[in-house]
C-alpha atoms as a PDB file:
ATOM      1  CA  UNK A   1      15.038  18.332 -13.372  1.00  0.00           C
ATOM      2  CA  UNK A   2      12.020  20.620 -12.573  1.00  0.00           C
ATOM      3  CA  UNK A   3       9.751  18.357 -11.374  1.00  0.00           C
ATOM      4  CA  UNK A   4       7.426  16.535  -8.694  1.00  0.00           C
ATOM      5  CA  UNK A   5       9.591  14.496  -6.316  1.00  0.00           C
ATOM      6  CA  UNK A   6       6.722  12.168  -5.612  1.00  0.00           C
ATOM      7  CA  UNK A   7       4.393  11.470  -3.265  1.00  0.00           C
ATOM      8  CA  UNK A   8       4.807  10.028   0.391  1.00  0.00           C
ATOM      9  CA  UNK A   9       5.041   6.370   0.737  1.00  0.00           C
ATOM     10  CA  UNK A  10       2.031   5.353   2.749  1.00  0.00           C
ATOM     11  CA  UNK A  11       2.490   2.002   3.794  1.00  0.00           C
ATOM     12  CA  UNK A  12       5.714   0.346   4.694  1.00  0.00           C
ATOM     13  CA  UNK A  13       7.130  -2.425   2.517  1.00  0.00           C
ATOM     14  CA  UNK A  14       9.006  -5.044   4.317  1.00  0.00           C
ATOM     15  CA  UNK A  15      13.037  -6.433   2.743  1.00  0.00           C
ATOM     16  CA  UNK A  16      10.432  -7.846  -0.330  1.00  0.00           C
ATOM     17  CA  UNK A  17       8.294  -4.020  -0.794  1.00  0.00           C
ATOM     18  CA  UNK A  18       5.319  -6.381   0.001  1.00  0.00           C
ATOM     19  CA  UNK A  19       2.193  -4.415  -0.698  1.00  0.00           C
ATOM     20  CA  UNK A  20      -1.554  -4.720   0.831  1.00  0.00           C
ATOM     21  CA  UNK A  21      -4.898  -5.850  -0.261  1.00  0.00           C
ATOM     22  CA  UNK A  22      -5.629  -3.818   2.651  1.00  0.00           C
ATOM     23  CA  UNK A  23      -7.970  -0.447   2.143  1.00  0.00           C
ATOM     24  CA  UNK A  24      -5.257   2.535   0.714  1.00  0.00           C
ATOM     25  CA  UNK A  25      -5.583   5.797   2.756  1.00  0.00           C
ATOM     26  CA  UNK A  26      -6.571   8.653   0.594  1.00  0.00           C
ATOM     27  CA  UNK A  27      -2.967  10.553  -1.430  1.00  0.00           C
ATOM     28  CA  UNK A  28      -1.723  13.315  -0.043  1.00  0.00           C
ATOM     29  CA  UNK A  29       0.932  15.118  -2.242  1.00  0.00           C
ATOM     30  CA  UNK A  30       3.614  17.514  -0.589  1.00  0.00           C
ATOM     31  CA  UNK A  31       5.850  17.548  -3.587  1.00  0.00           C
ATOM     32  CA  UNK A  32       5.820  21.100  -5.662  1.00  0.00           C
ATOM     33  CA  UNK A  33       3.556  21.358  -8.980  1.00  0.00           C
ATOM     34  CA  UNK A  34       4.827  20.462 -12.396  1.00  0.00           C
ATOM     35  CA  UNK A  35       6.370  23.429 -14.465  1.00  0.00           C
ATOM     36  CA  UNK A  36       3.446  23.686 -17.062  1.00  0.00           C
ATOM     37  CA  UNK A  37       4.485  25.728 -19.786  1.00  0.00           C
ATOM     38  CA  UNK A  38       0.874  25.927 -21.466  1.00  0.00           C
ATOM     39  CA  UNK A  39      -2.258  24.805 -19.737  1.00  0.00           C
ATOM     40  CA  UNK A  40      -5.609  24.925 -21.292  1.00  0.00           C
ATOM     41  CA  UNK A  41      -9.534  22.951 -21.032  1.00  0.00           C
ATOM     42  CA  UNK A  42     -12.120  23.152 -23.395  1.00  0.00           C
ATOM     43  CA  UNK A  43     -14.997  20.890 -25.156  1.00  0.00           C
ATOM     44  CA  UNK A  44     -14.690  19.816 -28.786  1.00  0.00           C
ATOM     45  CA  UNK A  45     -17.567  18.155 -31.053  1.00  0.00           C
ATOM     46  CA  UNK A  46     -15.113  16.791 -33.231  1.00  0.00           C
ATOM     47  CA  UNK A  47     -13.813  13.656 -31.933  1.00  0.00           C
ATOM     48  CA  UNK A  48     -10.412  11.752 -33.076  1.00  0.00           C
ATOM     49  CA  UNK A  49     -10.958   8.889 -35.014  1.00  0.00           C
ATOM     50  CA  UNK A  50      -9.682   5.395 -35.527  1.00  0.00           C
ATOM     51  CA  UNK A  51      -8.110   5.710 -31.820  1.00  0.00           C
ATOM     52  CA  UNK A  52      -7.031   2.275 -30.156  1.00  0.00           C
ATOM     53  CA  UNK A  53      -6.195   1.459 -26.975  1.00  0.00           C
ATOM     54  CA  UNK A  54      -2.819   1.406 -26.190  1.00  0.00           C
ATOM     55  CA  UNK A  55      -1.137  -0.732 -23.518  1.00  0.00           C
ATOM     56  CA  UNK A  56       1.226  -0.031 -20.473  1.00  0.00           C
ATOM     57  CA  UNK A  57       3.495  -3.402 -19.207  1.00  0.00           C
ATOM     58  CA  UNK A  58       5.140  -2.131 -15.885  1.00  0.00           C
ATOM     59  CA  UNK A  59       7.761  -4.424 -15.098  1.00  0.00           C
ATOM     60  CA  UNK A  60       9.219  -4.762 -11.503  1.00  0.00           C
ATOM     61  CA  UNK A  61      12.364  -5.928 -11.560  1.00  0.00           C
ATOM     62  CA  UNK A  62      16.052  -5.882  -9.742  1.00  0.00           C
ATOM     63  CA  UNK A  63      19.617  -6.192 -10.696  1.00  0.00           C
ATOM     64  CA  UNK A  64      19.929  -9.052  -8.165  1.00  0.00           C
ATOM     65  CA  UNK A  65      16.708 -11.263  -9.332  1.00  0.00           C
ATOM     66  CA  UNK A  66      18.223 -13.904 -11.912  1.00  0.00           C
ATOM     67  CA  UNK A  67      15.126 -14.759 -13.245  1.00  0.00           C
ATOM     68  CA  UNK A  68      13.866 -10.664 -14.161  1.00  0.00           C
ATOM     69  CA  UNK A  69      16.578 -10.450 -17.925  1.00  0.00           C
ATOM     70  CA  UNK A  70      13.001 -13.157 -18.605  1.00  0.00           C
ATOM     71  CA  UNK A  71      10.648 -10.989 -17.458  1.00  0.00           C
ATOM     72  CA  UNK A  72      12.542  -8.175 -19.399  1.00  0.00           C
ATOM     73  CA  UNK A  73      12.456 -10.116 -22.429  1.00  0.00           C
ATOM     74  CA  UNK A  74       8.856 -10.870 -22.670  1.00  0.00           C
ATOM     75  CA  UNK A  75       8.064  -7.145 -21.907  1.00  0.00           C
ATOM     76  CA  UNK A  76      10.156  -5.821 -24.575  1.00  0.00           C
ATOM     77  CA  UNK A  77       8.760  -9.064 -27.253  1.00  0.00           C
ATOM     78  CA  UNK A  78       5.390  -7.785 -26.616  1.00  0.00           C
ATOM     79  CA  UNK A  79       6.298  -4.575 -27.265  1.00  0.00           C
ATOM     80  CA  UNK A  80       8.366  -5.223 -30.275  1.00  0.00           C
ATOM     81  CA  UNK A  81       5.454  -7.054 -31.679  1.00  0.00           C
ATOM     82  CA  UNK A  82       2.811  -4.446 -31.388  1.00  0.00           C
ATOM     83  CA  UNK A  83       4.627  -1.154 -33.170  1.00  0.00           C
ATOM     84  CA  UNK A  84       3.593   1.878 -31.097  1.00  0.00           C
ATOM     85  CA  UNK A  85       1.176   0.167 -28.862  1.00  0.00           C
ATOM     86  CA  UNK A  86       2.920  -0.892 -25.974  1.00  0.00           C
ATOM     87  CA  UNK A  87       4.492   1.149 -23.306  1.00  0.00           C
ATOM     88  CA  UNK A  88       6.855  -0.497 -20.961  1.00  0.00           C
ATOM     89  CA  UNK A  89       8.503   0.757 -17.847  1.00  0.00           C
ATOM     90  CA  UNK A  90      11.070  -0.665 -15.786  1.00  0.00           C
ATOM     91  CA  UNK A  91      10.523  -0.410 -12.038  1.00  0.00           C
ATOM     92  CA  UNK A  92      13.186  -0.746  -9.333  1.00  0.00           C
ATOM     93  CA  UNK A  93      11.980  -0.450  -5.773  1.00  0.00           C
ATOM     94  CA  UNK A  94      14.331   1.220  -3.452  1.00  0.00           C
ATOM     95  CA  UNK A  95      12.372  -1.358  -0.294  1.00  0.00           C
ATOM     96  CA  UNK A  96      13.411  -4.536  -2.216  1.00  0.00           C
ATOM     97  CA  UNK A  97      17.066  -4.070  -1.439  1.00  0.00           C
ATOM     98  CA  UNK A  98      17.828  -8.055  -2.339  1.00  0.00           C
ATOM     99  CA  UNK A  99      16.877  -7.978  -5.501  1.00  0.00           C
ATOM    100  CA  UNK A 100      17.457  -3.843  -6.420  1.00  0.00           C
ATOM    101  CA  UNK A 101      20.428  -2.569  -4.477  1.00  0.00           C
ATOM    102  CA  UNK A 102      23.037  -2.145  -7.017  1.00  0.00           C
ATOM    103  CA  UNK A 103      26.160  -4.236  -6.751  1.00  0.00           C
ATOM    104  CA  UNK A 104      29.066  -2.200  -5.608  1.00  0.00           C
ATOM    105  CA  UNK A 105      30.552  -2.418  -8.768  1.00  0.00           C
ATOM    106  CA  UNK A 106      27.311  -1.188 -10.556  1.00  0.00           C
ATOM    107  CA  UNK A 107      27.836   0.817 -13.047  1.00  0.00           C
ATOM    108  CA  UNK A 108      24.574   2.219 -12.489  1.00  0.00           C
ATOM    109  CA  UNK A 109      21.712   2.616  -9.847  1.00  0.00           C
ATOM    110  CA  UNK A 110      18.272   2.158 -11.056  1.00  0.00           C
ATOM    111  CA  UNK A 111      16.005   1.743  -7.697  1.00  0.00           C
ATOM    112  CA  UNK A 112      14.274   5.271  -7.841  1.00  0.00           C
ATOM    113  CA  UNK A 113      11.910   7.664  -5.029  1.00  0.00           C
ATOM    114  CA  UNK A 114       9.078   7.610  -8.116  1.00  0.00           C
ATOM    115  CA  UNK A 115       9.229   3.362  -8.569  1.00  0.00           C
ATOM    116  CA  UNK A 116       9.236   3.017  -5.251  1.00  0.00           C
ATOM    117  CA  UNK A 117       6.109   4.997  -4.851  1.00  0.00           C
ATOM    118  CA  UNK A 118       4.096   3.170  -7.899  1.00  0.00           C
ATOM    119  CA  UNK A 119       4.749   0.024  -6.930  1.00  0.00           C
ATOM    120  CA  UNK A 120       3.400   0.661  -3.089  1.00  0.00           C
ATOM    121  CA  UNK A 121       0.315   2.928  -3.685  1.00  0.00           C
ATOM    122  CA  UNK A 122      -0.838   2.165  -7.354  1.00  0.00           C
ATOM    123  CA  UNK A 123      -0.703  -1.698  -7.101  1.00  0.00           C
ATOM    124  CA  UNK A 124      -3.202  -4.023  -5.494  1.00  0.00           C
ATOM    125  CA  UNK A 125      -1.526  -7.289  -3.645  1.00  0.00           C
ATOM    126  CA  UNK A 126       1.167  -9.067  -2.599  1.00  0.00           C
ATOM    127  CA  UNK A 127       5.242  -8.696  -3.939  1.00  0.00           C
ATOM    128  CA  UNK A 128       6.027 -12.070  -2.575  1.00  0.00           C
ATOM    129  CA  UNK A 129       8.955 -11.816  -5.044  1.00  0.00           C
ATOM    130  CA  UNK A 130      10.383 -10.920  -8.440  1.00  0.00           C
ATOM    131  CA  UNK A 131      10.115 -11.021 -11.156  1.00  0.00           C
ATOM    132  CA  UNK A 132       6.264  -9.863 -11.209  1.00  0.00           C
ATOM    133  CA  UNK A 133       4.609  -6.607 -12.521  1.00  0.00           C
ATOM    134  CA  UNK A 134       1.019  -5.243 -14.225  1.00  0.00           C
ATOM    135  CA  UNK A 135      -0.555  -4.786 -17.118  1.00  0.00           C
ATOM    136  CA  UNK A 136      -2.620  -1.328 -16.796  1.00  0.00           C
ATOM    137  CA  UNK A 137      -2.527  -1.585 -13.792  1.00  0.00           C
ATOM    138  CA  UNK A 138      -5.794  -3.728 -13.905  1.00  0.00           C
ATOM    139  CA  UNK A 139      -7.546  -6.187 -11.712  1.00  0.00           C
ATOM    140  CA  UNK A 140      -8.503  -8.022 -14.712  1.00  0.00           C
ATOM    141  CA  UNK A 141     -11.753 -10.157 -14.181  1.00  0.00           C
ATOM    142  CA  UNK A 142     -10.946 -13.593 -11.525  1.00  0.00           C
ATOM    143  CA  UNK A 143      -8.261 -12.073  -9.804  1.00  0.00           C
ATOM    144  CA  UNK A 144      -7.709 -10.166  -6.760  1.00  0.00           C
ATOM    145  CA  UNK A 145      -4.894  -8.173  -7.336  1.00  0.00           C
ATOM    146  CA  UNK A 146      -3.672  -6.128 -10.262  1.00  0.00           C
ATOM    147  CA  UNK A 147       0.257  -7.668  -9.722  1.00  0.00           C
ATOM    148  CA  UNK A 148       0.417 -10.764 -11.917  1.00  0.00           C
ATOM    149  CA  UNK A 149       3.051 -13.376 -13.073  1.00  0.00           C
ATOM    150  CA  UNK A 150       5.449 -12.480 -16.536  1.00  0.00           C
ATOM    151  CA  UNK A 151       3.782 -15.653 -18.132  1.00  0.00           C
ATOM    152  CA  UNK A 152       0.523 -13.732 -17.776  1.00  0.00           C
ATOM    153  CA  UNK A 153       1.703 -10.244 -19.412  1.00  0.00           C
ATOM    154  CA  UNK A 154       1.337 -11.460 -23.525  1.00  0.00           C
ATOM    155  CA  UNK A 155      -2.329 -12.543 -22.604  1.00  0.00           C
ATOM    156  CA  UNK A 156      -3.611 -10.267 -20.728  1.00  0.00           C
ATOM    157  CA  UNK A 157      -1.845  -7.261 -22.796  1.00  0.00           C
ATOM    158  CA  UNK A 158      -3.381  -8.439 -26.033  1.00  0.00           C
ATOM    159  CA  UNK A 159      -6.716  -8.484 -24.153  1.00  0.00           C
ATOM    160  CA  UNK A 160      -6.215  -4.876 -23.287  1.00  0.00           C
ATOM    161  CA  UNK A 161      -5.514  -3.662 -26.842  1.00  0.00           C
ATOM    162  CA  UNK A 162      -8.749  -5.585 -28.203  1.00  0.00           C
ATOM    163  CA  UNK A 163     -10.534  -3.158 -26.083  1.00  0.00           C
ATOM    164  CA  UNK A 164     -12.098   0.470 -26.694  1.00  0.00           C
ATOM    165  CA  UNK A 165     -10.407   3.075 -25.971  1.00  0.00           C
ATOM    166  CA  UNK A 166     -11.606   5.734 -23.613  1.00  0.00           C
ATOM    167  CA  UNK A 167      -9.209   8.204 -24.158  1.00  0.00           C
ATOM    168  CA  UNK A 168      -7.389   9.680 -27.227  1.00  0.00           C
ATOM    169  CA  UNK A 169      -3.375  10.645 -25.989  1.00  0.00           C
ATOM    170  CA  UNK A 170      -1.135  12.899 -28.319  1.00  0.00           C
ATOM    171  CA  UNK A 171       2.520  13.717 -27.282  1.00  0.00           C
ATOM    172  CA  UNK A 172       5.258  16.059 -28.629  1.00  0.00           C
ATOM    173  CA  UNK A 173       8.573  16.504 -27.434  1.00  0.00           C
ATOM    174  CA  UNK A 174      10.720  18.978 -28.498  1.00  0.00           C
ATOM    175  CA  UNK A 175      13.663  21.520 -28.114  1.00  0.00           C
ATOM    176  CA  UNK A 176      12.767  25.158 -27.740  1.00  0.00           C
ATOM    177  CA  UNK A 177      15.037  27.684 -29.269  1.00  0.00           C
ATOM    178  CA  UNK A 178      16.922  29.451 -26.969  1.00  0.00           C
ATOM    179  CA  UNK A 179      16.804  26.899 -24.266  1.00  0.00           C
ATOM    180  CA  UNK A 180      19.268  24.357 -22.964  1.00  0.00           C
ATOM    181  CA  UNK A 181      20.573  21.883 -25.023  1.00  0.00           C
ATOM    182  CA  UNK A 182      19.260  19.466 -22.132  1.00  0.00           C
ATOM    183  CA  UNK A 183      15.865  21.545 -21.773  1.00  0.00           C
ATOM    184  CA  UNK A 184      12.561  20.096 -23.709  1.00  0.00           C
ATOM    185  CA  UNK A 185       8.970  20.234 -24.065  1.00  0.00           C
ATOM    186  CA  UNK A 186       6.605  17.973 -23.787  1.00  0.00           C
ATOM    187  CA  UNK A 187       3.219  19.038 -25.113  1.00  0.00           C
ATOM    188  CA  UNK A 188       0.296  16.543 -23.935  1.00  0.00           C
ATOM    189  CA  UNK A 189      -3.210  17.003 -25.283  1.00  0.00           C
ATOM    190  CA  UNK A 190      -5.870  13.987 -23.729  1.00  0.00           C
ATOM    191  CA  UNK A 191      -9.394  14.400 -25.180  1.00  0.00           C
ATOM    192  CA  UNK A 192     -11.871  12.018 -23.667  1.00  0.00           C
ATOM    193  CA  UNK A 193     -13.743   9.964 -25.792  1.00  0.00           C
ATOM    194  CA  UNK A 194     -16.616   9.217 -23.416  1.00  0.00           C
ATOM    195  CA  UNK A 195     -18.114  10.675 -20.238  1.00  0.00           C
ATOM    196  CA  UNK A 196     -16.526   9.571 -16.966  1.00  0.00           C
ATOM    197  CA  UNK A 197     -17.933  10.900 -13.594  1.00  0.00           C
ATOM    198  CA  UNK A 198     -14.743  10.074 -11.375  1.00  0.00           C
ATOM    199  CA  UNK A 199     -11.519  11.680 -10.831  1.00  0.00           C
ATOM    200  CA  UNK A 200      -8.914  11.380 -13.700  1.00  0.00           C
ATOM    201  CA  UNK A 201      -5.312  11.665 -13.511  1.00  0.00           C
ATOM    202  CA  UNK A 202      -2.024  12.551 -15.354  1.00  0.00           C
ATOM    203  CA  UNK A 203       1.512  11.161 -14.894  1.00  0.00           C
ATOM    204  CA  UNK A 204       4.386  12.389 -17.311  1.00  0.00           C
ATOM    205  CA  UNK A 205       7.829   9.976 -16.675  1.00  0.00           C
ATOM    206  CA  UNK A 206      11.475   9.867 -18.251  1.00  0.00           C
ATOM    207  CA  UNK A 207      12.545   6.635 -18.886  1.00  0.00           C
ATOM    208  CA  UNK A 208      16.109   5.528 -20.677  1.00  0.00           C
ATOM    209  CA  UNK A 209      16.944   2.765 -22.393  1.00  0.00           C
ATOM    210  CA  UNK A 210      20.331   0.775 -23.697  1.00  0.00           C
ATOM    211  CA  UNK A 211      22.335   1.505 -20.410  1.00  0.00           C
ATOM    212  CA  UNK A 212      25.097  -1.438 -19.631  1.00  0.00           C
ATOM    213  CA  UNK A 213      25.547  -2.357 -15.923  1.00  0.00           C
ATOM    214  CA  UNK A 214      25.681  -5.309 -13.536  1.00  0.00           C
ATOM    215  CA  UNK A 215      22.728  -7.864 -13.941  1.00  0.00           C
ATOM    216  CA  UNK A 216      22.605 -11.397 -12.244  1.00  0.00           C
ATOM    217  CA  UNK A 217      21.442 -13.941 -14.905  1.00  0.00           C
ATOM    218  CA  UNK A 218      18.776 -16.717 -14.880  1.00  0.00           C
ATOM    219  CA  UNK A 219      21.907 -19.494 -14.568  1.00  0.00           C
ATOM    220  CA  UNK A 220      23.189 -17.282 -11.417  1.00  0.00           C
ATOM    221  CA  UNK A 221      25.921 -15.766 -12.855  1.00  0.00           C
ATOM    222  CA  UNK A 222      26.642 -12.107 -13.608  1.00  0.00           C
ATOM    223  CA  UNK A 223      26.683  -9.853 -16.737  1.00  0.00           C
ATOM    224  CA  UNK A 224      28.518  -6.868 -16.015  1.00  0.00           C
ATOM    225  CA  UNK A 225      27.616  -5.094 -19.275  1.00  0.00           C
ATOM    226  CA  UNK A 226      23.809  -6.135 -19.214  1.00  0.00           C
ATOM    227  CA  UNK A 227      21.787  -3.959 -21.081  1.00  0.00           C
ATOM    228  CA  UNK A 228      18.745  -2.723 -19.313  1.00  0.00           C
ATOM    229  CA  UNK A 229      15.881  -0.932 -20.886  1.00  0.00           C
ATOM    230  CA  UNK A 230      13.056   1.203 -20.754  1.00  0.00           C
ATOM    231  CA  UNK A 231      14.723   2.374 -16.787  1.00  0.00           C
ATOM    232  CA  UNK A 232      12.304   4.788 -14.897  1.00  0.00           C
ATOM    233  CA  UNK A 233      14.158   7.395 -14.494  1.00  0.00           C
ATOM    234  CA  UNK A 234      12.242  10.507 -12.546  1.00  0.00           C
ATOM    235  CA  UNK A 235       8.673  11.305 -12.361  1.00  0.00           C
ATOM    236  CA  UNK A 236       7.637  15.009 -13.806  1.00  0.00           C
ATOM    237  CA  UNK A 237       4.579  15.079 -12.366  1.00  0.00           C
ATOM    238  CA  UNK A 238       4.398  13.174  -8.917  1.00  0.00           C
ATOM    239  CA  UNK A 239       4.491   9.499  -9.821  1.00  0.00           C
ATOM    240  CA  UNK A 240       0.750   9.900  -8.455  1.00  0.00           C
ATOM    241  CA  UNK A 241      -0.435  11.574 -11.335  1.00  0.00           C
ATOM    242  CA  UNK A 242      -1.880  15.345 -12.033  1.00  0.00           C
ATOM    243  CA  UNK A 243      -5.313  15.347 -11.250  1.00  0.00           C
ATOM    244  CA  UNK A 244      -7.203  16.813 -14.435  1.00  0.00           C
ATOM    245  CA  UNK A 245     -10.770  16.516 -13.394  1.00  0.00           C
ATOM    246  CA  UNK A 246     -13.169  15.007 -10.654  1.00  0.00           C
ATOM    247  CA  UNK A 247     -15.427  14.033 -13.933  1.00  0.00           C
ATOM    248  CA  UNK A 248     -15.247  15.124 -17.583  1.00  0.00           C
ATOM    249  CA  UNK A 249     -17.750  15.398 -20.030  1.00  0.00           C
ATOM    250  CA  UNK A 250     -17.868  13.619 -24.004  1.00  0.00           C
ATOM    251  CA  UNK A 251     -15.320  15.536 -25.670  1.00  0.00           C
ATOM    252  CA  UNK A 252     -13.047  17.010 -22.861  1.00  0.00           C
ATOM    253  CA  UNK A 253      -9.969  18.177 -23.907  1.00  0.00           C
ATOM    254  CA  UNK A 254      -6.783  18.966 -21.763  1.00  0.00           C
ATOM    255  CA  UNK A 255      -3.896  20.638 -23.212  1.00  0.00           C
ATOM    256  CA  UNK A 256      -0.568  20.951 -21.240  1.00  0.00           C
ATOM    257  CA  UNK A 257       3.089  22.021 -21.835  1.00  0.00           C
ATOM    258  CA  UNK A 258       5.499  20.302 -19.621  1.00  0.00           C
ATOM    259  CA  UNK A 259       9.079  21.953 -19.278  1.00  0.00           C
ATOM    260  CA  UNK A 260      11.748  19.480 -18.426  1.00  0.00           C
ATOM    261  CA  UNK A 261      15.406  19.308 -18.219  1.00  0.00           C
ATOM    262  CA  UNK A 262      16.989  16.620 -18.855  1.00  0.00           C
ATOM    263  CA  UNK A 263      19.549  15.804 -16.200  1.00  0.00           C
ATOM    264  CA  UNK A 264      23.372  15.349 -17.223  1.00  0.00           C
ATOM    265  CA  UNK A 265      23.583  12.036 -16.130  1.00  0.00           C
ATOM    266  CA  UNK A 266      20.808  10.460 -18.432  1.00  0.00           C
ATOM    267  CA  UNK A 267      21.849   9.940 -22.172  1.00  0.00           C
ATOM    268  CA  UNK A 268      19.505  12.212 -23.974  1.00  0.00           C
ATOM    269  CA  UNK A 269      19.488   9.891 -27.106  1.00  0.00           C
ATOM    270  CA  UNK A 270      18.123   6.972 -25.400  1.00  0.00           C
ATOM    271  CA  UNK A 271      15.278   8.607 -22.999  1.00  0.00           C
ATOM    272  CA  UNK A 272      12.196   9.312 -23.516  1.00  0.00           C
ATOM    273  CA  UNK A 273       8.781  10.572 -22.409  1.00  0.00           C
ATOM    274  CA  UNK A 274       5.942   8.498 -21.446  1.00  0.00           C
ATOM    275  CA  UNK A 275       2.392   9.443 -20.707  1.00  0.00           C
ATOM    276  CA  UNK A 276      -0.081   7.656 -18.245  1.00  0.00           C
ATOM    277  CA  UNK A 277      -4.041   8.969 -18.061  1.00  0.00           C
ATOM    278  CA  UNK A 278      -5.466   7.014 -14.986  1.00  0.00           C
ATOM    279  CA  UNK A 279      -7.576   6.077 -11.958  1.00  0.00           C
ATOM    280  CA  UNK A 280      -5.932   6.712  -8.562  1.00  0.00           C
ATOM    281  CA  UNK A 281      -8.493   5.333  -6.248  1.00  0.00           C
ATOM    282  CA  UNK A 282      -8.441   2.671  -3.047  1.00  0.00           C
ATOM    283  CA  UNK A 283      -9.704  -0.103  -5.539  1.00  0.00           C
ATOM    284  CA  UNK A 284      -9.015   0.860  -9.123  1.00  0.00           C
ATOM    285  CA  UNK A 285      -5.859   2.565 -10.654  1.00  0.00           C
ATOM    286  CA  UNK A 286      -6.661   1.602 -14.315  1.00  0.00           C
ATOM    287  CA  UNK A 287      -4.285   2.737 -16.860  1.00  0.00           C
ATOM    288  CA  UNK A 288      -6.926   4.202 -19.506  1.00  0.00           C
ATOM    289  CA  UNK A 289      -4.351   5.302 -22.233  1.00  0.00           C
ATOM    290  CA  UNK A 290      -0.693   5.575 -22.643  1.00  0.00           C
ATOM    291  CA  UNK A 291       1.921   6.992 -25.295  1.00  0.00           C
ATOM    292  CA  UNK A 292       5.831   7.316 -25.008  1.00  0.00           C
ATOM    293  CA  UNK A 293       7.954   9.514 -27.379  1.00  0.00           C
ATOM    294  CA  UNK A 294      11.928  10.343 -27.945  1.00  0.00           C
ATOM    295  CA  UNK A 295      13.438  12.901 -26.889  1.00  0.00           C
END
C-alpha cells in the first residue's frame, strides 16, 4: 500500500498499553506523505445543508479478552441502529500482547503499527484493561479521560449525534481505468461549516470486515471461526492525521485524491475507507466528523 507508516510511538505502554494523563510531547512525523492524486483549497459561500454530525465508536479490543465479542456487539448495535451515522473501528494494540497477540493457530493477526499508535497518542487515560474504547475521541463533560467503559458507548454516542455539526465530510471511492484491479481512489472533500482558529487534521484508514479467526469468548472458551469486524487494517495517511490548516475560515473547503492499493491479503469486498477530520493536540483530539465507504 502507498501510504504513511505512522507516526513514532511516544510514550511506552507497559504488558496492558497503559496510556498517560500525563502532558503529550508535541507529534513528530517521519513517515513519507500520502500519495495525493488531486489536492486543492478554496472558500465557498454556498454551504451544504441538512448536515448532521456523524459519530466515530473506536473499539479497543484483543483476540485474547473474553469479555471484547460484548464490546463488539454493542459497537456494531449502535451502528446498526443509526444507518450511515456511525463509524466504528476495531483497534488491536501490538503493546497489549495478553489480550492481542494472536493465538498460534490464528488464522489472522489483527494488532497493527497504526492501532498501536492511536490508542497511545490520541487517547487521554488509563488502559487498565479491555474491553474499553472512545467515542470521538472526547473528554465528554465530568470525566477525565476520553477512554470510557462499553456500557457508556450507546449514551454517550447518541449524545454526539444530537449535536451540530462542524464539518460537512463527502467520500468517493472508486476504480480508475487503467489501474490495478487492487488500485482505488478515494476522493475526500471537508468544507467547514464554521470558523475554527486551531490546527485541523485528516486521517484516511482501511478497515475490513467479516474475517473468521480465533476469538476467546465471554464463557472462556474459544471460537476458532469468530467473525471480527470493522479490523483496522493500515493507516493512508499517518494514523496522526494530515494536517489541513492551523485555522480555517466559514466555508473552507479541502479537496483531496488519495491513491491506494489495496494489499493482496485484505478481501477487497469487505474493506473499506473511513475518514476522520480532528484535533491532535496535548488535551483535545476531538473527532469533529467522520464517514466510511466500500470499496
Amino acid at each position: 500500500m502507498k501510504k504513511n507508516v505512522g507516526f513514532i510511538a511516544l510514550v511506552a505502554g507497559l504488558i496492558l498499553g497503559v496510556t498517560s494523563c500525563k502532558e503529550i510531547p508535541p507529534f513528530i512525523d517521519f513517515s513519507e506523505p500520502a500519495l495525493l492524486a488531486t489536492d486543492t483549497t478554496y472558500v465557498t459561500s454556498t454551504l451544504p445543508q441538512d448536515v448532521k454530525k456523524n459519530v466515530l465508536i473506536e473499539d479497543i479490543s484483543g483476540v485474547k479478552c473474553n469479555n471484547c465479542p460484548k464490546a463488539a456487539d454493542i459497537a456494531h448495535d449502535i451502528q446498526d441502529a443509526n444507518p450511515g451515522r456511525v463509524v466504528v473501528l476495531t483497534l488491536h494494540s501490538k503493546k497489549m500482547a495478553a489480550f492481542t497477540a494472536p493465538y498460534p493457530d490464528s488464522k489472522d493477526t489483527f494488532n497493527t503499527q497504526a492501532a498501536t499508535d492511536i490508542i497511545d497518542n490520541l487517547y487521554i487515560g488509563n488502559i487498565l484493561g479491555l474491553p474499553i474504547g472512545g467515542i470521538d475521541r472526547k473528554v465528554f463533560s465530568g470525566e477525565t479521560q476520553s477512554l470510557i467503559p462499553y456500557t457508556a458507548w450507546e449514551t454517550r454516542t447518541n449524545e454526539q449525534l444530537a449535536t451540530q455539526p462542524r464539518v460537512d465530510l463527502q467520500l468517493e471511492v472508486l476504480r480508475k481505468p487503467g489501474r490495478s484491479e487492487r488500485t482505488i481512489i478515494a476522493n475526500v472533500k471537508t468544507t467547514f461549516l464554521e470558523q475554527d482558529e486551531t490546527p485541523v487534521f485528516l486521517t484516511v484508514l482501511l478497515i475490513e470486515s467479516h474475517i473468521k479467526s480465533k476469538q476467546k469468548l465471554p464463557d472462556n472458551t474459544y471460537d476458532k471461526d469468530f467473525e471480527h469486524n470493522s479490523i483496522l487494517r493500515e493507516s493512508i495517511t499517518s494514523a496522526s492525521g494530515l494536517k489541513l490548516a492551523d485555522n480555517v475560515e466559514l466555508g473552507r473547503v479541502f479537496e483531496k485524491g488519495f491513491e491506494v492499493e489495496i494489499p493482496a491479503k485484505y478481501n477487497m469486498e469487505e474493506c473499506k475507507i473511513a475518514v476522520l477530520v480532528h484535533k491532535v493536540e496535548k488535551d483535545n483530539f476531538d473527532v469533529l466528523q467522520c464517514i466510511e465507504k466500500p470499496i
